[in-house]
PDB file of N, CA and C in Angstrom:
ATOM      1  N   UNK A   1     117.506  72.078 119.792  1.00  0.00           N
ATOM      2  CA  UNK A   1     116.062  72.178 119.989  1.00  0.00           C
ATOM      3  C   UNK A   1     115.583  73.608 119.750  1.00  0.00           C
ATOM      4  N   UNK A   2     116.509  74.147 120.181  1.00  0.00           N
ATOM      5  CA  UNK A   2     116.082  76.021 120.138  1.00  0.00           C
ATOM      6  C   UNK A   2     115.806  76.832 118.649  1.00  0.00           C
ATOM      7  N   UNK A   3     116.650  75.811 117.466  1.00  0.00           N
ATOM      8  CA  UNK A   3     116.436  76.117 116.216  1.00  0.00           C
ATOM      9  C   UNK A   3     115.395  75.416 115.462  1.00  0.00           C
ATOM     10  N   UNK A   4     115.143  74.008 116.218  1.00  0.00           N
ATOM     11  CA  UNK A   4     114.184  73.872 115.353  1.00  0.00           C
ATOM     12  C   UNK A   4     112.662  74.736 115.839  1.00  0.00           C
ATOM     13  N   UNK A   5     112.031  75.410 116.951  1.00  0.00           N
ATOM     14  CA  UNK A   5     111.518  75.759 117.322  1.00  0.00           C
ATOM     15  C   UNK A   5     111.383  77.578 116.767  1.00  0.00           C
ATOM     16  N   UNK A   6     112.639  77.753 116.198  1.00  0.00           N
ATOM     17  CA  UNK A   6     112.511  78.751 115.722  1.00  0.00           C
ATOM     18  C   UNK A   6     112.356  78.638 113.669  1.00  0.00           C
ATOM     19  N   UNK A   7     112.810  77.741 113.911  1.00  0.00           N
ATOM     20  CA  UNK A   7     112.507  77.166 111.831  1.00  0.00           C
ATOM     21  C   UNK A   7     110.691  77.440 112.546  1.00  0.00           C
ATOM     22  N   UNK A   8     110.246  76.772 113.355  1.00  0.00           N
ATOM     23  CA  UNK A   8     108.554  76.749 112.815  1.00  0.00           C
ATOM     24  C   UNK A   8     107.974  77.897 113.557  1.00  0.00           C
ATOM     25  N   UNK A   9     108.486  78.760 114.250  1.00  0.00           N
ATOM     26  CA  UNK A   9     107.914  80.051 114.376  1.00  0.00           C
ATOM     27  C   UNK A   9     108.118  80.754 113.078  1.00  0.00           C
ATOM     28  N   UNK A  10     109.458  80.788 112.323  1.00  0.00           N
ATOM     29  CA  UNK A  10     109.338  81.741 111.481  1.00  0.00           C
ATOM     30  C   UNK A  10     108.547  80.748 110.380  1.00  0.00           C
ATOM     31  N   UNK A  11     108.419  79.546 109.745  1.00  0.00           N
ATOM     32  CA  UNK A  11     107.340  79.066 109.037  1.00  0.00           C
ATOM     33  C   UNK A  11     106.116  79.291 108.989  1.00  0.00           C
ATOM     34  N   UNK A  12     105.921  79.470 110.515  1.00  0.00           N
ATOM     35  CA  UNK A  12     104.154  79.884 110.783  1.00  0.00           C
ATOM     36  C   UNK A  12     104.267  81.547 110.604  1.00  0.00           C
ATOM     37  N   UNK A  13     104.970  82.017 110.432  1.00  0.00           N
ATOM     38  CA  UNK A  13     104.870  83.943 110.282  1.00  0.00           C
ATOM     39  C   UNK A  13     104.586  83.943 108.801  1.00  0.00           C
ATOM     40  N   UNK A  14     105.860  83.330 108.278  1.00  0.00           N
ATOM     41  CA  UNK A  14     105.869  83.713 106.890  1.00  0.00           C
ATOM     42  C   UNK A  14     104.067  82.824 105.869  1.00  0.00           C
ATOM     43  N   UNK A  15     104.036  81.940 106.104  1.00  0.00           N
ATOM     44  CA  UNK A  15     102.735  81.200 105.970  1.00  0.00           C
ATOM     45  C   UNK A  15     101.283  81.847 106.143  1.00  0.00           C
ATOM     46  N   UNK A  16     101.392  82.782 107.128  1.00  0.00           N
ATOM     47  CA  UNK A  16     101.133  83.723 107.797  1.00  0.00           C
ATOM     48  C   UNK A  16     100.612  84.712 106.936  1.00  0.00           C
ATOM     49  N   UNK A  17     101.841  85.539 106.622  1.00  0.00           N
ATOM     50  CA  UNK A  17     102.276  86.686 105.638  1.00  0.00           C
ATOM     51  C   UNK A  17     101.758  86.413 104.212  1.00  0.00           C
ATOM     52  N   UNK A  18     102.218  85.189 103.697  1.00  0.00           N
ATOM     53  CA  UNK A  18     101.578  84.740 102.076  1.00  0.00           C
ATOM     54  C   UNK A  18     100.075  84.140 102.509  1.00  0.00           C
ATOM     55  N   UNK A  19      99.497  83.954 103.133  1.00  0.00           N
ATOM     56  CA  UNK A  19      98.131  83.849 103.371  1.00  0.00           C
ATOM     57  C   UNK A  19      97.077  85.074 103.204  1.00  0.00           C
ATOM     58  N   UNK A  20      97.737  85.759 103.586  1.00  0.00           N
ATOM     59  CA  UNK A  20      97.178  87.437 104.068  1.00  0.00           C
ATOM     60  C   UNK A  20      97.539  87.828 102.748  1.00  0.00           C
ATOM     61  N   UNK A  21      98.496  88.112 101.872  1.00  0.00           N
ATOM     62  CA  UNK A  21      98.928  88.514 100.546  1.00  0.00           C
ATOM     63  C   UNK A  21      98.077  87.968  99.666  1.00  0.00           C
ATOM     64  N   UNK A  22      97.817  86.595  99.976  1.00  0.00           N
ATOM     65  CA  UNK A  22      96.926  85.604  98.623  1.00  0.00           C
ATOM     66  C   UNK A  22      95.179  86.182  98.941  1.00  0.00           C
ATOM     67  N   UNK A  23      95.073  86.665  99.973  1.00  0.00           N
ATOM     68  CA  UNK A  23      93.918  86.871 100.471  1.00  0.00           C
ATOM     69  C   UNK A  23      93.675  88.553 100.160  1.00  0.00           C
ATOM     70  N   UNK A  24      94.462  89.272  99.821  1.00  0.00           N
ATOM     71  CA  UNK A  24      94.192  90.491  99.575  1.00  0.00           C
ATOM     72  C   UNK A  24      94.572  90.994  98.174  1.00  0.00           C
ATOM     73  N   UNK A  25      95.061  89.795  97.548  1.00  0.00           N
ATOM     74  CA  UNK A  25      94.954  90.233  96.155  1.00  0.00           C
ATOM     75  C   UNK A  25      93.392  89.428  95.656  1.00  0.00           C
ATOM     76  N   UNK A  26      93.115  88.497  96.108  1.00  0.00           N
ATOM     77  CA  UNK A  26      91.727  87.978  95.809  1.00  0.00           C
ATOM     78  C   UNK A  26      90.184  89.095  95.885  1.00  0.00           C
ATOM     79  N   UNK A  27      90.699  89.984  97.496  1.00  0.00           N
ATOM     80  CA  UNK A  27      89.996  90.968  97.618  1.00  0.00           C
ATOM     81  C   UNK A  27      89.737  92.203  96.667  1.00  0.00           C
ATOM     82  N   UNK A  28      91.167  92.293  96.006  1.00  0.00           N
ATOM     83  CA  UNK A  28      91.313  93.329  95.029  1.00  0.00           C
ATOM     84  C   UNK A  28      90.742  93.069  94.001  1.00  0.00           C
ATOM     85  N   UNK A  29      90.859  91.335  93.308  1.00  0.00           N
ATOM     86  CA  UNK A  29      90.301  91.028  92.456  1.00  0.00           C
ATOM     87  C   UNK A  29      88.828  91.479  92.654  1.00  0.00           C
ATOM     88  N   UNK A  30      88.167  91.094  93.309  1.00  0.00           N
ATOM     89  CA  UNK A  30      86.691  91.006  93.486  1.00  0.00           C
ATOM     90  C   UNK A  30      86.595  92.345  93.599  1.00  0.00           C
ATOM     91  N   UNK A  31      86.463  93.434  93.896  1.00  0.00           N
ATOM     92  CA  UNK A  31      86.574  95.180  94.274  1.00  0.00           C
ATOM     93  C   UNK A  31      86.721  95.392  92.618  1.00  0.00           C
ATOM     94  N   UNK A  32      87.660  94.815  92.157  1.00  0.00           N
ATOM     95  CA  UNK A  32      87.266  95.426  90.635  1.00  0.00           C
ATOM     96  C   UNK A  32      86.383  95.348  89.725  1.00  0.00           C
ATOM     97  N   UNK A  33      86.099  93.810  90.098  1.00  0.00           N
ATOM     98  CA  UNK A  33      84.916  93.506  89.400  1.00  0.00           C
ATOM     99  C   UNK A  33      83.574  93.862  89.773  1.00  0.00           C
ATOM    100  N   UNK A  34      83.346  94.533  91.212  1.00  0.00           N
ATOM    101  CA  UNK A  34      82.034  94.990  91.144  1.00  0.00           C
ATOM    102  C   UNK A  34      82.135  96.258  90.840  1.00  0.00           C
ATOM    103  N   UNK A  35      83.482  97.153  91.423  1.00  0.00           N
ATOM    104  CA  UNK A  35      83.396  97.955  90.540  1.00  0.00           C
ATOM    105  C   UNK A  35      83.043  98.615  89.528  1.00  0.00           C
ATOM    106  N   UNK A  36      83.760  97.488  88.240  1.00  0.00           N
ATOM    107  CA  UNK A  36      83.620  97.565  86.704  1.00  0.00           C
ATOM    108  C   UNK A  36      81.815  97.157  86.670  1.00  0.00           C
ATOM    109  N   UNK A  37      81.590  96.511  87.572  1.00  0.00           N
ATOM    110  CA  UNK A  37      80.069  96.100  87.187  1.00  0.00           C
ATOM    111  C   UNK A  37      78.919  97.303  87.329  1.00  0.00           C
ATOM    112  N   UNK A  38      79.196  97.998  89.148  1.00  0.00           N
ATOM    113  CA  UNK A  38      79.138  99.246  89.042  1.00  0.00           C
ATOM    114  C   UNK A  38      78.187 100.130  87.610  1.00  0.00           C
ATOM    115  N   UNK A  39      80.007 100.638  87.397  1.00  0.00           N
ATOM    116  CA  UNK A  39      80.263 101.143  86.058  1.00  0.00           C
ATOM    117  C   UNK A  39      78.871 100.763  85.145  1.00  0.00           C
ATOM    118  N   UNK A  40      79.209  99.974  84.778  1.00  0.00           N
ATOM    119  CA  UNK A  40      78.576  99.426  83.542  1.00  0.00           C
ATOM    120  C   UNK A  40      77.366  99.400  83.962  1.00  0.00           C
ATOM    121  N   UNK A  41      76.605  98.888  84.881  1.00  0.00           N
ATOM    122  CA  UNK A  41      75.155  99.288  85.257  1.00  0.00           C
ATOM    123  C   UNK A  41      74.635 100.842  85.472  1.00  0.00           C
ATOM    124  N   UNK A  42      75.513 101.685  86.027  1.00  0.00           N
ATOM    125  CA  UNK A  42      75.182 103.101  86.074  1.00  0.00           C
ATOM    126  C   UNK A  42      75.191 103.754  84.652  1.00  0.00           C
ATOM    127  N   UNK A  43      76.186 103.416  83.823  1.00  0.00           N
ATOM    128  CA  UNK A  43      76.081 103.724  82.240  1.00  0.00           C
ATOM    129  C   UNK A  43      75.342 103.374  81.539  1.00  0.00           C
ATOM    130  N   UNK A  44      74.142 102.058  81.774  1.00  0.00           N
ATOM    131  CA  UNK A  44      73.312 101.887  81.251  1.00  0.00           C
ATOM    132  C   UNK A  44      71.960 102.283  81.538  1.00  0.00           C
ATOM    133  N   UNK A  45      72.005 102.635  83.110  1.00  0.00           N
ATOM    134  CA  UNK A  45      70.560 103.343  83.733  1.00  0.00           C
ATOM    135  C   UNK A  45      70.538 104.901  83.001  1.00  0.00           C
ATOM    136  N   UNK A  46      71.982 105.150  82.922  1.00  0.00           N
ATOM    137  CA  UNK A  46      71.984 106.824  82.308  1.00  0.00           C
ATOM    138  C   UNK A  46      71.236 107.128  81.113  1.00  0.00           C
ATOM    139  N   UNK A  47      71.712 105.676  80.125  1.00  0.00           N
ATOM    140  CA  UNK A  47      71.469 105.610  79.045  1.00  0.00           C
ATOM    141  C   UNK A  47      69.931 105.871  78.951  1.00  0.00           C
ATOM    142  N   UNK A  48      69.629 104.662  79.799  1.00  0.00           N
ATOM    143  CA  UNK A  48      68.151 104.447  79.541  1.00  0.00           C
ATOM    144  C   UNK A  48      67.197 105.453  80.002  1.00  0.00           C
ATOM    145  N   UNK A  49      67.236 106.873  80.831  1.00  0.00           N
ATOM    146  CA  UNK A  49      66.594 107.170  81.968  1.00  0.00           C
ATOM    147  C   UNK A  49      66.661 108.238  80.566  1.00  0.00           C
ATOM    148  N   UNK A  50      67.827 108.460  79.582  1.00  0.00           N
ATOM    149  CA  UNK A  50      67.851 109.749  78.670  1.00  0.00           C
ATOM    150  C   UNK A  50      67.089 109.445  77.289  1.00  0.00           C
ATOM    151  N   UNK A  51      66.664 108.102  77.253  1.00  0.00           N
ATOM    152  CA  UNK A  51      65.729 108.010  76.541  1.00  0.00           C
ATOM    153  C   UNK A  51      64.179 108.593  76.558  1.00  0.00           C
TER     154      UNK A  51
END
């Protein structure tokens, strides 16, 4: 009984762990893209403001 109780503690950690991983590369994803969006809107106000 003592092992199976420990199979689903460490299931729920690790589940856990790749949840939080899948969730912070998603974050990264999105951070770049406003980023890059950022970018690209400030390079075009520059543009336009030097007209």
């Amino acid at each position: 009984m003592g092992i199976v109780v420990l199979l689903i503690v460490l299931a729920l950690l690790l589940g856990g762990v790749g949840l939080l991983v899948e969730g912070m590369i998603w974050l990264a994803i999105i951070a770049a893209a406003v980023f890059v969006a950022g970018i690209l809107l400030g390079v075009m106000r520059r543009g336009a403001a030097a007209v």
